[in-house]
N, C-alpha and C. Protein backbone atom coordinates (compact mmCIF):
# COMPACT_ATOMS: atom_id res chain seq x y z
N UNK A 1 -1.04 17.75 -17.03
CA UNK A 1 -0.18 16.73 -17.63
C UNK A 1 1.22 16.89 -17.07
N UNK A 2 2.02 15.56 -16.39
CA UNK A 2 2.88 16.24 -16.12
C UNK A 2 4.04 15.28 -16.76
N UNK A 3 5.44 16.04 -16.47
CA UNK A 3 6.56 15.61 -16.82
C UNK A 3 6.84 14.21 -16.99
N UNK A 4 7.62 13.83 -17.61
CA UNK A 4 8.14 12.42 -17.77
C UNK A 4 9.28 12.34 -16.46
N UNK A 5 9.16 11.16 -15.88
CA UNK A 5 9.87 10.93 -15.20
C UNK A 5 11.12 10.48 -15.63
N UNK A 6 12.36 10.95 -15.32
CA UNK A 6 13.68 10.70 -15.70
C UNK A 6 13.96 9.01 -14.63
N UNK A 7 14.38 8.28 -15.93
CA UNK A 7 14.77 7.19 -15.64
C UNK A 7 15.37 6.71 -14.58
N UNK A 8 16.85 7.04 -14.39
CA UNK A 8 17.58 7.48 -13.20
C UNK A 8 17.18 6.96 -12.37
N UNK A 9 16.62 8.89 -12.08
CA UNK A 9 15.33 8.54 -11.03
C UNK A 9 15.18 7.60 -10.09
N UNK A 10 14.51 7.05 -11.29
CA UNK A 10 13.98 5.81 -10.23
C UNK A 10 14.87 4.36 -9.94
N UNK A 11 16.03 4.33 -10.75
CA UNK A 11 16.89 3.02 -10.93
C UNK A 11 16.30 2.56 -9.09
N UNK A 12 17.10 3.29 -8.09
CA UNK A 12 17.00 2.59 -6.54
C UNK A 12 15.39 2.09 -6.57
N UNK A 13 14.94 2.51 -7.62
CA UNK A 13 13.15 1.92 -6.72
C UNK A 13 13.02 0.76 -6.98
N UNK A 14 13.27 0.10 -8.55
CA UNK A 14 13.39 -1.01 -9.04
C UNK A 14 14.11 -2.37 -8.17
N UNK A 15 15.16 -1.85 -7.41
CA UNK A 15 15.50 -2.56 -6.23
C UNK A 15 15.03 -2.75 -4.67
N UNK A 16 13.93 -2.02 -4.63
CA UNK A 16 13.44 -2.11 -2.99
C UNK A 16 12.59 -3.32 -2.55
N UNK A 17 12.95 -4.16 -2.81
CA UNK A 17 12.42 -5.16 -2.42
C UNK A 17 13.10 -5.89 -1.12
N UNK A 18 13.93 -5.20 -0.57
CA UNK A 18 14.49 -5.83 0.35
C UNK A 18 13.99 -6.30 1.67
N UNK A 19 12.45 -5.90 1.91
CA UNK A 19 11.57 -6.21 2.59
C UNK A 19 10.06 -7.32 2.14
N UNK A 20 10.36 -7.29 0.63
CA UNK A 20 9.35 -8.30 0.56
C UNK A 20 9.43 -9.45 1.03
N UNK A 21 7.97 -10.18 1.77
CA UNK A 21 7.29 -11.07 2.63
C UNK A 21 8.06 -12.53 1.94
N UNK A 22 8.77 -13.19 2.95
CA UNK A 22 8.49 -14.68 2.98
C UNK A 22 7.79 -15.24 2.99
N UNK A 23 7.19 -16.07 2.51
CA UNK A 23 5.75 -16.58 2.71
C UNK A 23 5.17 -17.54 3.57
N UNK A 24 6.80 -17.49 4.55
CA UNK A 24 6.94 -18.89 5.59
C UNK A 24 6.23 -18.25 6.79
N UNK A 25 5.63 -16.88 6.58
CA UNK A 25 5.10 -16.55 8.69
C UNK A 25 3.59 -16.77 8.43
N UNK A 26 3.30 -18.25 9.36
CA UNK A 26 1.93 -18.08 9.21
C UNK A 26 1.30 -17.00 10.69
N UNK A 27 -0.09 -17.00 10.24
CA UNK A 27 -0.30 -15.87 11.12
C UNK A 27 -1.78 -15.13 9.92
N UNK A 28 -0.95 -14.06 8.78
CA UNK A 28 -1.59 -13.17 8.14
C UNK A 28 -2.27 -14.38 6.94
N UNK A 29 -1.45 -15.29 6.71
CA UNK A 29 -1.51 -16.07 5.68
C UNK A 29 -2.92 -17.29 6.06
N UNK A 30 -3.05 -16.99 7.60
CA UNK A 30 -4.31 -17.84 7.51
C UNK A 30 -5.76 -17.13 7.32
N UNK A 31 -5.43 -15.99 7.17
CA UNK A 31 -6.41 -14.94 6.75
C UNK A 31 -6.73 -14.68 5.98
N UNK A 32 -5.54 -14.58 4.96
CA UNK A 32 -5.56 -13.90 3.43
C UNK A 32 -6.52 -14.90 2.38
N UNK A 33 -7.10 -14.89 1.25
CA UNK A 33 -7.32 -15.51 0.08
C UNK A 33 -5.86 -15.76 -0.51
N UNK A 34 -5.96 -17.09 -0.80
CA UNK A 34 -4.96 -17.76 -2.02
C UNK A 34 -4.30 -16.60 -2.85
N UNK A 35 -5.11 -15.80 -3.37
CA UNK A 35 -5.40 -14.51 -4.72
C UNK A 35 -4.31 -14.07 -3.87
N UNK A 36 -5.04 -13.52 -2.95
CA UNK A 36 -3.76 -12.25 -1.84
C UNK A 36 -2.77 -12.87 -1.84
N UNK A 37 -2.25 -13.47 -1.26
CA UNK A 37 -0.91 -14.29 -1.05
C UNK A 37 -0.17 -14.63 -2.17
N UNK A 38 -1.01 -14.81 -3.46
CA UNK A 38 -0.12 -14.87 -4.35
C UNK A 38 -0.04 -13.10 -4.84
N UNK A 39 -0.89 -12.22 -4.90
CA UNK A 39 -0.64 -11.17 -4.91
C UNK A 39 0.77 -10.35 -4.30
N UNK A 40 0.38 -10.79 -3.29
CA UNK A 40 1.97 -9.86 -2.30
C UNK A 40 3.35 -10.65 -3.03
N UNK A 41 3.56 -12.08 -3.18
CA UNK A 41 4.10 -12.64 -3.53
C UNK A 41 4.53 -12.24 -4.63
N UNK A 42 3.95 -11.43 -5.72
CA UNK A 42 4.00 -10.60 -6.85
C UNK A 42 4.38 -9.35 -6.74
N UNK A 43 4.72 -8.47 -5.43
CA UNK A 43 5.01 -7.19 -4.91
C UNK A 43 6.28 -6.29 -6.04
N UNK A 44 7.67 -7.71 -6.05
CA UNK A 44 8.52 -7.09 -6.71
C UNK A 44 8.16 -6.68 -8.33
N UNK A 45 7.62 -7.81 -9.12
CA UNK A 45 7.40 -7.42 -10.42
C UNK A 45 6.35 -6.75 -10.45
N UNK A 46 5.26 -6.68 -9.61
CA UNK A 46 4.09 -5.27 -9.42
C UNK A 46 4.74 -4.00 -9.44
N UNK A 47 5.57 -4.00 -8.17
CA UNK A 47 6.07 -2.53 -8.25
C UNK A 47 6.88 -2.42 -9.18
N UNK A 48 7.96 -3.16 -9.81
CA UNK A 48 8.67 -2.70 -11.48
C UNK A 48 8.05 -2.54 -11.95
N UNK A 49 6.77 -2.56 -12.75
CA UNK A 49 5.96 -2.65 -14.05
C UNK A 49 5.52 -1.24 -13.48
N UNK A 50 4.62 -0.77 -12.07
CA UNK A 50 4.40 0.46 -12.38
C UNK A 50 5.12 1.47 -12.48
N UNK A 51 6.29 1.12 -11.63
CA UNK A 51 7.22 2.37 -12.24
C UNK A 51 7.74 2.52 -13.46
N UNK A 52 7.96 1.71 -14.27
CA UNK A 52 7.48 1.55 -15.45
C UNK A 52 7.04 2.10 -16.53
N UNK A 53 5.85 1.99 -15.76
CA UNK A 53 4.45 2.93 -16.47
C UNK A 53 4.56 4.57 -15.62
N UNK A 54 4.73 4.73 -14.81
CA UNK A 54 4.90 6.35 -14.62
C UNK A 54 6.14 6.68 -15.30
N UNK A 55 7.09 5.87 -15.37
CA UNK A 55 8.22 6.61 -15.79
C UNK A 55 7.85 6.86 -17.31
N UNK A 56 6.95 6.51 -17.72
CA UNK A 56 7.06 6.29 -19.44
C UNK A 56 6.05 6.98 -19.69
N UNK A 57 5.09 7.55 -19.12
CA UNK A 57 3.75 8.28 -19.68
C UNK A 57 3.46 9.15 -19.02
N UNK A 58 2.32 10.51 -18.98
CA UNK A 58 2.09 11.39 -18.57
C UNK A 58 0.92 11.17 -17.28
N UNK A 59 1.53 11.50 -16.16
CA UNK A 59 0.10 11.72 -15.30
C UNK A 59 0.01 13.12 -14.56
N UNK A 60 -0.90 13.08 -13.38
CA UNK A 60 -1.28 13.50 -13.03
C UNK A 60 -0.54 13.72 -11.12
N UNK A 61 -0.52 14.90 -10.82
CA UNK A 61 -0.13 15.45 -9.51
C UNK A 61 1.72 15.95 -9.92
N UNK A 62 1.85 15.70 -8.43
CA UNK A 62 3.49 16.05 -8.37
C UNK A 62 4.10 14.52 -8.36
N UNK A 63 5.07 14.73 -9.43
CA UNK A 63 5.71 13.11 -9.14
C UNK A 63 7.38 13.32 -8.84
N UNK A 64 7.14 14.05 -8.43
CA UNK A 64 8.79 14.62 -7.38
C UNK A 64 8.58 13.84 -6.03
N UNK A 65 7.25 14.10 -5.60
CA UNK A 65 6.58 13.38 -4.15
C UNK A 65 6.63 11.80 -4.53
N UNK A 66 5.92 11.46 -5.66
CA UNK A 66 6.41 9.81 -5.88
C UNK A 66 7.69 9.11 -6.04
N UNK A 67 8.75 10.14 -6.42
CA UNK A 67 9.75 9.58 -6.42
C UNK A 67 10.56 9.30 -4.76
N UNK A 68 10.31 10.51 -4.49
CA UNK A 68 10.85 10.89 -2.65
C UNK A 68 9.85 9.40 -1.71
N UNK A 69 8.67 9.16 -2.16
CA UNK A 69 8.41 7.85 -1.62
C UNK A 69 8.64 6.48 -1.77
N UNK A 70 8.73 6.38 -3.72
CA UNK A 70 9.36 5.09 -4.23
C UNK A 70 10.92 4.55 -3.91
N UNK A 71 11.57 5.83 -4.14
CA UNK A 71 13.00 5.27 -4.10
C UNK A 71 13.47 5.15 -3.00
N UNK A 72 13.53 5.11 -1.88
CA UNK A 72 14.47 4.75 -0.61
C UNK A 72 13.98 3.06 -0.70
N UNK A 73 14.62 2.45 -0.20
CA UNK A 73 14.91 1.20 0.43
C UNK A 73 14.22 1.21 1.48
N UNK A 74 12.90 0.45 1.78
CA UNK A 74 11.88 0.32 3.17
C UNK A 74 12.81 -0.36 4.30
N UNK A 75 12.71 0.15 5.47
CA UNK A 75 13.46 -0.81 6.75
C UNK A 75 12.33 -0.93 7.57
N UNK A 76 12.87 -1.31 8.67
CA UNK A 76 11.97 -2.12 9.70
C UNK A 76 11.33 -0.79 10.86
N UNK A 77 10.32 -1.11 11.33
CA UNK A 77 9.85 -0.27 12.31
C UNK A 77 9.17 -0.86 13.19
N UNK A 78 9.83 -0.72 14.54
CA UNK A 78 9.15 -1.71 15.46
C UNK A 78 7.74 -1.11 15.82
N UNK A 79 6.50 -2.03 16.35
CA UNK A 79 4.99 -1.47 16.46
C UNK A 79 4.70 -0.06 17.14
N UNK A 80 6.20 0.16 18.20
CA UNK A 80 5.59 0.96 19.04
C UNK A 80 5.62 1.93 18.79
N UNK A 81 6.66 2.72 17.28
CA UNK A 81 7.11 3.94 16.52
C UNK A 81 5.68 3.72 15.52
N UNK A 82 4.93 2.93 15.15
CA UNK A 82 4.15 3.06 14.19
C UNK A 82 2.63 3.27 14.62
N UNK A 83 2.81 3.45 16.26
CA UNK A 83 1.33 3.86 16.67
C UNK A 83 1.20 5.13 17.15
N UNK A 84 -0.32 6.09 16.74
CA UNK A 84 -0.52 7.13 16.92
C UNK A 84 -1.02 7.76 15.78
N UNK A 85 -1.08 8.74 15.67
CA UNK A 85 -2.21 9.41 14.09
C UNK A 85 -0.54 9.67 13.79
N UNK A 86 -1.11 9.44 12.20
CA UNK A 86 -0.53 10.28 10.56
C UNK A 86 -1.61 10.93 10.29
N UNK A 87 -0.84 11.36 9.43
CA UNK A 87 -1.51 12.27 7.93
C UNK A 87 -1.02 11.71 6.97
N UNK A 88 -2.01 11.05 6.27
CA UNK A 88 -1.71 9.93 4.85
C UNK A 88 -2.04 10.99 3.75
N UNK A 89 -1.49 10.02 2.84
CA UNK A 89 -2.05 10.21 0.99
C UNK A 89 -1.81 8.99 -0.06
N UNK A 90 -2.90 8.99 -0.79
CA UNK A 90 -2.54 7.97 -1.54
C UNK A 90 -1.99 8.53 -3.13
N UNK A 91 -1.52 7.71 -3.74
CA UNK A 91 -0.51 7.70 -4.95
C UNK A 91 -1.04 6.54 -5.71
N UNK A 92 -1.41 6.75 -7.13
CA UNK A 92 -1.49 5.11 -7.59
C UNK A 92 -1.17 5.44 -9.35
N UNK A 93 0.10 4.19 -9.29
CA UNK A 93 0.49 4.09 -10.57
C UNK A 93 0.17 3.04 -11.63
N UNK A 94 0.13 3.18 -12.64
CA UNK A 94 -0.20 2.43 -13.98
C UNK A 94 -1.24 1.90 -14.16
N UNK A 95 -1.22 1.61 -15.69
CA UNK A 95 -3.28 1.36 -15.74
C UNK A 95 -4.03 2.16 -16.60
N UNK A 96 -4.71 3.00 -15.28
CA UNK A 96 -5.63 4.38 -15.70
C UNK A 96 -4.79 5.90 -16.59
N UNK A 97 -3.88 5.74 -15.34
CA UNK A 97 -3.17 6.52 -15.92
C UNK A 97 -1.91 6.40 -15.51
N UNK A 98 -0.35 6.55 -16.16
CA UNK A 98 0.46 6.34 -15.54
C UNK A 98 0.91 6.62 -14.34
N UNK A 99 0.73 7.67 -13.51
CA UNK A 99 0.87 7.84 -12.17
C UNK A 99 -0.78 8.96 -11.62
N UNK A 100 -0.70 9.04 -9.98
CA UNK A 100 -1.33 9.78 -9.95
C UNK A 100 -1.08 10.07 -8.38
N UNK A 101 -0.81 11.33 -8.11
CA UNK A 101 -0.71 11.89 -6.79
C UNK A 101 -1.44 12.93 -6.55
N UNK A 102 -2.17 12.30 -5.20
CA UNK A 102 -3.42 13.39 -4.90
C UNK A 102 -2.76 14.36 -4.26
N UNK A 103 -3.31 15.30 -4.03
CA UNK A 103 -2.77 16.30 -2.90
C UNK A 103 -3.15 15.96 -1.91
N UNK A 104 -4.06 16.12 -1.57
CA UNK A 104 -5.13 15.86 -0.44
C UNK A 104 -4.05 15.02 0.75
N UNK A 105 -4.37 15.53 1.99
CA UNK A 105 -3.65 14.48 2.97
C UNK A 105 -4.76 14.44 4.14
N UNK A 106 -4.85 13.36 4.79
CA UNK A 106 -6.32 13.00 5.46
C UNK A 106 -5.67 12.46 6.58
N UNK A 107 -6.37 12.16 7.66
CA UNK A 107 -5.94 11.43 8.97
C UNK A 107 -6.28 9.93 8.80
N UNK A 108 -5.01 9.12 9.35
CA UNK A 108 -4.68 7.75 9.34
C UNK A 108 -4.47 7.54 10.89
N UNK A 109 -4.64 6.65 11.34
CA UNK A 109 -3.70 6.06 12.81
C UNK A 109 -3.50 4.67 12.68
N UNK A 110 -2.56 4.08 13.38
CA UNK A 110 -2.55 3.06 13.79
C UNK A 110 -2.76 2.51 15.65
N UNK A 111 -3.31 1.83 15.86
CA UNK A 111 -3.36 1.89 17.17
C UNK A 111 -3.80 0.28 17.84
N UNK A 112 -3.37 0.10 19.00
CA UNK A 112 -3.96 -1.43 19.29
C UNK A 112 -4.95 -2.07 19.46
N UNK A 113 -5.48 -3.34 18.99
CA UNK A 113 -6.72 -3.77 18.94
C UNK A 113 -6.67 -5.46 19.08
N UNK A 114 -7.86 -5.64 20.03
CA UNK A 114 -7.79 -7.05 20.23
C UNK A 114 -6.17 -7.90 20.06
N UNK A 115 -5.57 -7.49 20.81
CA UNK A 115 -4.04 -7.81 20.76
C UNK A 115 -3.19 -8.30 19.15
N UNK A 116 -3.50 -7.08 18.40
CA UNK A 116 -2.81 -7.04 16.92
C UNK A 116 -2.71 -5.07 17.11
N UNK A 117 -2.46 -4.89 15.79
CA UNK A 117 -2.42 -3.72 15.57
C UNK A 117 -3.47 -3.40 13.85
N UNK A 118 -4.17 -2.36 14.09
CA UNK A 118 -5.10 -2.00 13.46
C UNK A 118 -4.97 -0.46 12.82
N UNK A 119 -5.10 -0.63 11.17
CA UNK A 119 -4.25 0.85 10.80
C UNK A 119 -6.12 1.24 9.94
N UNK A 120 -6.35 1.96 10.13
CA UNK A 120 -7.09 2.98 9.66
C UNK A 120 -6.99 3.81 8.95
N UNK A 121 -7.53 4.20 7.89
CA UNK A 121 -8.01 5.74 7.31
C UNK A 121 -8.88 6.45 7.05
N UNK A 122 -9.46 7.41 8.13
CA UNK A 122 -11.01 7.68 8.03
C UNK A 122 -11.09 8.99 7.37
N UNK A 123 -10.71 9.60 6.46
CA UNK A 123 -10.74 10.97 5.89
C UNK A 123 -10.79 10.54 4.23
N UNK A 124 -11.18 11.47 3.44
CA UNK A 124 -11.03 11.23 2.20
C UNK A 124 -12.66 10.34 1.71
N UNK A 125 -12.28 10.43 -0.32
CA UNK A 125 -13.59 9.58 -0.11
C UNK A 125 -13.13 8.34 -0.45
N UNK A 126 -12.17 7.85 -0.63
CA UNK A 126 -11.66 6.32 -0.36
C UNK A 126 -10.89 6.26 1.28
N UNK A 127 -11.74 5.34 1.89
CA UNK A 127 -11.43 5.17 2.86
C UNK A 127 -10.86 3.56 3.28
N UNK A 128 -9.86 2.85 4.62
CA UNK A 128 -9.63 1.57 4.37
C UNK A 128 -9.78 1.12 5.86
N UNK A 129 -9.68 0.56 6.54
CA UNK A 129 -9.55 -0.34 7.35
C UNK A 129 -8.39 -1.80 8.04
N UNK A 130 -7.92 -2.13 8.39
CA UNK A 130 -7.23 -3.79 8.39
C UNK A 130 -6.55 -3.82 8.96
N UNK A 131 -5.72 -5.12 9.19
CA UNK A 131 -5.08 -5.35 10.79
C UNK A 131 -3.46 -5.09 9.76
N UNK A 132 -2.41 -5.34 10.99
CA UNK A 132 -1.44 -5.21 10.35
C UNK A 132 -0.54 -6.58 11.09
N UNK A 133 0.58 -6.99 10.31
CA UNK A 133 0.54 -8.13 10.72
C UNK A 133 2.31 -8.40 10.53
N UNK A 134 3.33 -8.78 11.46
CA UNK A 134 4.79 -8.28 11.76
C UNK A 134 5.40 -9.54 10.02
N UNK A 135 6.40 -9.33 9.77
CA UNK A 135 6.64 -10.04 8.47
C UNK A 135 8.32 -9.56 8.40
N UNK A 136 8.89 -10.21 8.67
CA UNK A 136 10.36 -10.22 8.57
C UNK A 136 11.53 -8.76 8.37
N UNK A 137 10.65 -7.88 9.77
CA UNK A 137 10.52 -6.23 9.87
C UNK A 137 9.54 -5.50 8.90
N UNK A 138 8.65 -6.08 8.04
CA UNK A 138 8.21 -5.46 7.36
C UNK A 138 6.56 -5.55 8.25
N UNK A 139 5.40 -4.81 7.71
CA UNK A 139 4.46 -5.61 8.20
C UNK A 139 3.69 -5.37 6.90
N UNK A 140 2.76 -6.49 7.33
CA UNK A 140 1.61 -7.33 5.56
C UNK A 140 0.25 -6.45 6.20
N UNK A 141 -0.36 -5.79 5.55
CA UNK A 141 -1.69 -4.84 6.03
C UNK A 141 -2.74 -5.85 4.91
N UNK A 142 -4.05 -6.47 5.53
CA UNK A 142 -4.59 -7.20 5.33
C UNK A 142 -6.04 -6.29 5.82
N UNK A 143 -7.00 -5.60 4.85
CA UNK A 143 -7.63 -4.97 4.95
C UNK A 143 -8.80 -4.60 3.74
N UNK A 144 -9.52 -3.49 3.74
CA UNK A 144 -10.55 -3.70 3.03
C UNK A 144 -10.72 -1.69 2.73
N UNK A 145 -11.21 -1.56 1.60
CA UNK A 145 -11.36 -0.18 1.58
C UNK A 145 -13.19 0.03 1.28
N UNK A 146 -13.29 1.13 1.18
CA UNK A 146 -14.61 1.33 1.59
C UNK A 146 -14.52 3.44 0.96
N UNK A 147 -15.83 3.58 -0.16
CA UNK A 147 -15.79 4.88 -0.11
C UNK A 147 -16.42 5.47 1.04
N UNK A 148 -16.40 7.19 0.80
CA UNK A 148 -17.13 7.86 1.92
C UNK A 148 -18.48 7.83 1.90
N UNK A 149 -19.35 7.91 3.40
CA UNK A 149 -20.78 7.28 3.59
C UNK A 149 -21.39 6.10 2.91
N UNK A 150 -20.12 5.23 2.97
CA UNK A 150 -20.66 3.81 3.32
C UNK A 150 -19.75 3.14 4.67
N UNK A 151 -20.24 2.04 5.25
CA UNK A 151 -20.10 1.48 6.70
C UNK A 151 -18.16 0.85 6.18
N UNK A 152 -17.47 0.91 6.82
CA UNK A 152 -16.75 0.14 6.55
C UNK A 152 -16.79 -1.06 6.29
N UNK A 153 -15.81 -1.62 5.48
CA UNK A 153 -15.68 -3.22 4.46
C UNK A 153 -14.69 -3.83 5.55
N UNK A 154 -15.36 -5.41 6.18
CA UNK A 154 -14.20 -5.90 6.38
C UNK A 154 -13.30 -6.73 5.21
N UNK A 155 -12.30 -7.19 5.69
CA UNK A 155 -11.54 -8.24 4.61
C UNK A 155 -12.36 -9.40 4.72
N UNK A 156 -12.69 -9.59 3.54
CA UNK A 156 -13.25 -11.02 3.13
C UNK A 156 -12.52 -12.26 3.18
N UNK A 157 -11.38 -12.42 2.71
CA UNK A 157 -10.01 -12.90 3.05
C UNK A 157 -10.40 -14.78 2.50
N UNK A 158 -10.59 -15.37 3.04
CA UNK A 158 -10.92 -16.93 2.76
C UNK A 158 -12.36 -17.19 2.40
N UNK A 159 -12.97 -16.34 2.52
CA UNK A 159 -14.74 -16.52 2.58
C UNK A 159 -15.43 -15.19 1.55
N UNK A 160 -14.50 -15.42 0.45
CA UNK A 160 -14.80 -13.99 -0.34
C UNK A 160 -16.74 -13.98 -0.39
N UNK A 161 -16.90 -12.62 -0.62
CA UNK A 161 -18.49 -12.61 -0.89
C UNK A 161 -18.77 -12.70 -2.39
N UNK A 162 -19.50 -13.49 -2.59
CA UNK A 162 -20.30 -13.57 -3.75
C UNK A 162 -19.35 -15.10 -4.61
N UNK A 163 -18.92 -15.61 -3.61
CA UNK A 163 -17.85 -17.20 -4.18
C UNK A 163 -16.59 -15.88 -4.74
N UNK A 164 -16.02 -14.89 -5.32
CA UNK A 164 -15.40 -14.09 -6.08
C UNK A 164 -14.06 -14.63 -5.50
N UNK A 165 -12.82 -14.85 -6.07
CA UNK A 165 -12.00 -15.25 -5.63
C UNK A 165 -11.21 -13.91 -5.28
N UNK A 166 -11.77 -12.85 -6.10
CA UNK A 166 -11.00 -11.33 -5.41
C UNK A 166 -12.14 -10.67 -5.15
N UNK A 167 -12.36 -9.98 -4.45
CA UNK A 167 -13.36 -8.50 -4.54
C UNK A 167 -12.90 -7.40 -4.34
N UNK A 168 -13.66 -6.64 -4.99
CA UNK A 168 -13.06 -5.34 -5.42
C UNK A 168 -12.62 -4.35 -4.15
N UNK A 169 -13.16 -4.94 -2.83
CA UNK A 169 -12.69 -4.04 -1.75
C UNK A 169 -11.49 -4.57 -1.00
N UNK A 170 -11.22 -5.85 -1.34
CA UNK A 170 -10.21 -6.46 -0.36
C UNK A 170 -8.87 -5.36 -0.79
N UNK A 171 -7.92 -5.68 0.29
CA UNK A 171 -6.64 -5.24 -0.24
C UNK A 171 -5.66 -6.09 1.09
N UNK A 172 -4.64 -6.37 0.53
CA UNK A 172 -2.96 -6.82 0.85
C UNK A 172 -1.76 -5.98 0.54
N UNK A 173 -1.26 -5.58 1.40
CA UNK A 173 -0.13 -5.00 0.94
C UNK A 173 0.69 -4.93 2.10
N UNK A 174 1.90 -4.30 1.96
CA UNK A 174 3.16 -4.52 2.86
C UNK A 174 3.51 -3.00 3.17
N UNK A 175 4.03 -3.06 4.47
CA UNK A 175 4.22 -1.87 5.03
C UNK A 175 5.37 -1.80 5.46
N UNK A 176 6.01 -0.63 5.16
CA UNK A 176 7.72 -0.54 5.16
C UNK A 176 8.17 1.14 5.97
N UNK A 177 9.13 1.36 6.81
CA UNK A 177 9.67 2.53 6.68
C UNK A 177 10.70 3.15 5.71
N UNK A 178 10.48 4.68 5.59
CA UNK A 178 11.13 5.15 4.59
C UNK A 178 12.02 5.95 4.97
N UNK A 179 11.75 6.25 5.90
CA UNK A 179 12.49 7.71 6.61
C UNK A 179 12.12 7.90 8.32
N UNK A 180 12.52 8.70 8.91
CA UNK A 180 12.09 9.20 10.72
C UNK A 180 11.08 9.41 10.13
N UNK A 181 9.58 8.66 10.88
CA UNK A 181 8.25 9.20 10.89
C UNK A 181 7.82 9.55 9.67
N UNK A 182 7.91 8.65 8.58
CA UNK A 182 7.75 8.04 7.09
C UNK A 182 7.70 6.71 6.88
N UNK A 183 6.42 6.60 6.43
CA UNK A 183 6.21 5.14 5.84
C UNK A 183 5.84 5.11 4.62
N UNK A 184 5.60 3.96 4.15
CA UNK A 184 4.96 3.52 2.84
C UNK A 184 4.25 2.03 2.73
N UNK A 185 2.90 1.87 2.29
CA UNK A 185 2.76 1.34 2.40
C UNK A 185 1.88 1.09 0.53
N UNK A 186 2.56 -0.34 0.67
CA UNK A 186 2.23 -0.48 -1.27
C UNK A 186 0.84 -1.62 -1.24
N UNK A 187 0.24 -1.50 -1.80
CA UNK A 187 -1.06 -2.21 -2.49
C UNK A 187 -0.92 -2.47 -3.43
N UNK A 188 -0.71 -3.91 -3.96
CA UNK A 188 -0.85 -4.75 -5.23
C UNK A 188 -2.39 -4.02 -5.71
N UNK A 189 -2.73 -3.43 -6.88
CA UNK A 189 -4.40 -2.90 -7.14
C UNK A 189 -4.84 -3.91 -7.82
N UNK A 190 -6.66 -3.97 -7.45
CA UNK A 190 -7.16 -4.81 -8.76
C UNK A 190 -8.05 -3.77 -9.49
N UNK A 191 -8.24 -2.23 -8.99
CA UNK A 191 -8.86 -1.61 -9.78
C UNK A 191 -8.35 -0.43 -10.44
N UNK A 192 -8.47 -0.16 -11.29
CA UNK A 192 -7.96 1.64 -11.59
C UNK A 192 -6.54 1.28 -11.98
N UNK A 193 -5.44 1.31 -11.37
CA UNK A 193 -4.09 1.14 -11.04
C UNK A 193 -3.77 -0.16 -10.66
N UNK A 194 -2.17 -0.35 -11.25
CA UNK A 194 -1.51 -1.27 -11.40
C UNK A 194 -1.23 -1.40 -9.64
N UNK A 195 -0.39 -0.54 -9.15
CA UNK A 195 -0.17 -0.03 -7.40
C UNK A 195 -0.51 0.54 -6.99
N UNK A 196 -1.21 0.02 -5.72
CA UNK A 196 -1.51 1.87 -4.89
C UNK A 196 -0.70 2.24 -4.18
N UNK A 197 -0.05 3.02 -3.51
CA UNK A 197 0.56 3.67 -2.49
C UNK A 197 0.30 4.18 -1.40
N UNK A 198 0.58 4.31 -0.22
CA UNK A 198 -0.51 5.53 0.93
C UNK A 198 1.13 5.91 1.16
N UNK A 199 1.43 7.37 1.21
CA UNK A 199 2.32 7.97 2.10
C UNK A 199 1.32 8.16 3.43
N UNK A 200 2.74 7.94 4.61
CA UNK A 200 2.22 8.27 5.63
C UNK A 200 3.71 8.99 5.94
N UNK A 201 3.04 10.61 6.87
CA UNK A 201 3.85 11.17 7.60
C UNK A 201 3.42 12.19 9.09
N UNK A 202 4.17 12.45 9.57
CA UNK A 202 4.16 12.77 10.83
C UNK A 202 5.20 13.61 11.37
């Protein structure tokens, strides 16, 4: 059980939105489901509400590490600093439980594909997949997760399976720098958690 997060804290996180998506670049947007797009579109009051909820209830891991990822202000990173292996982790707040930081750190890359860029995470037993897509220095990750020993999920995106206007594997989210060879990248959740998180470092 851990500590309450001091308010403070987090005041700068409540403001990082200074990279959320316009909704004017088509491109990712002819990909996404309606759902998604209004999802990301929801990024700023998503991420207030879970910090929120970690700041106000007891979870689980180190949330010294969630704060060192929430609070900076995301900037821009051009493609060619964001290709090559990380070592990720994911973080996911409110919901289940108010926060939760794994330890665990697994191998991620990003690297080029069919002339886009394609971010991966093949370690761990939640695993993801999806393209990444440029958004006013930020980039929109349009992808699909998948546990361990099953085939990877693509994004369903306009042609959900089963008519479902969401499914439980899709994911949207926006990808920001935090620091030299630090990223973050946030996931609006539809399961478990309000947000997911992936630190990435290097």
């Amino acid at each position: 059980m851990g500590a309450q997060i001091p308010k403070l804290i987090f005041a700068a996180a409540l403001a990082a939105a200074t990279l959320t998506p316009s909704l004017a670049f088509a491109g990712w947007q002819d990909q996404a489901s309606p759902a998604d797009v209004d999802r990301l579109a929801q990024l700023p009051t998503i991420r207030k509400q879970a910090i929120w909820d970690a700041q106000n209830g007891d979870g689980r891991g180190d949330f010294r590490a969630l704060v060192r990822v929430m609070q900076p202000d995301g900037h821009a990173v051009p493609a060619r600093l964001l290709m090559g292996n990380w070592r990720c982790r994911q973080m996911k707040l409110g919901r289940m439980a108010s926060f939760m930081v794994y330890d665990g750190w697994f191998s991620c890359n990003i690297r080029p594909y069919n002339g886009g860029l394609l971010l991966q995470k093949s370690g761990g037993s939640q695993r993801f997949i999806g393209f990444l897509y440029p958004e006013n220095g930020a980039w929109v990750y349009l992808g699909a997760s998948s546990a361990r020993g099953e085939p990877y999920h693509n994004y369903s995106g306009n042609t959900p399976s089963l008519g479902a206007q969401v499914t439980p594997d899709d994911q949207i989210g926006l990808l920001t720098g935090i620091g030299d060879n630090h990223l973050r990248l946030e996931i609006p959740a539809i399961q478990e958690s309000i947000l997911d998180v992936v630190e990435f470092a290097r």
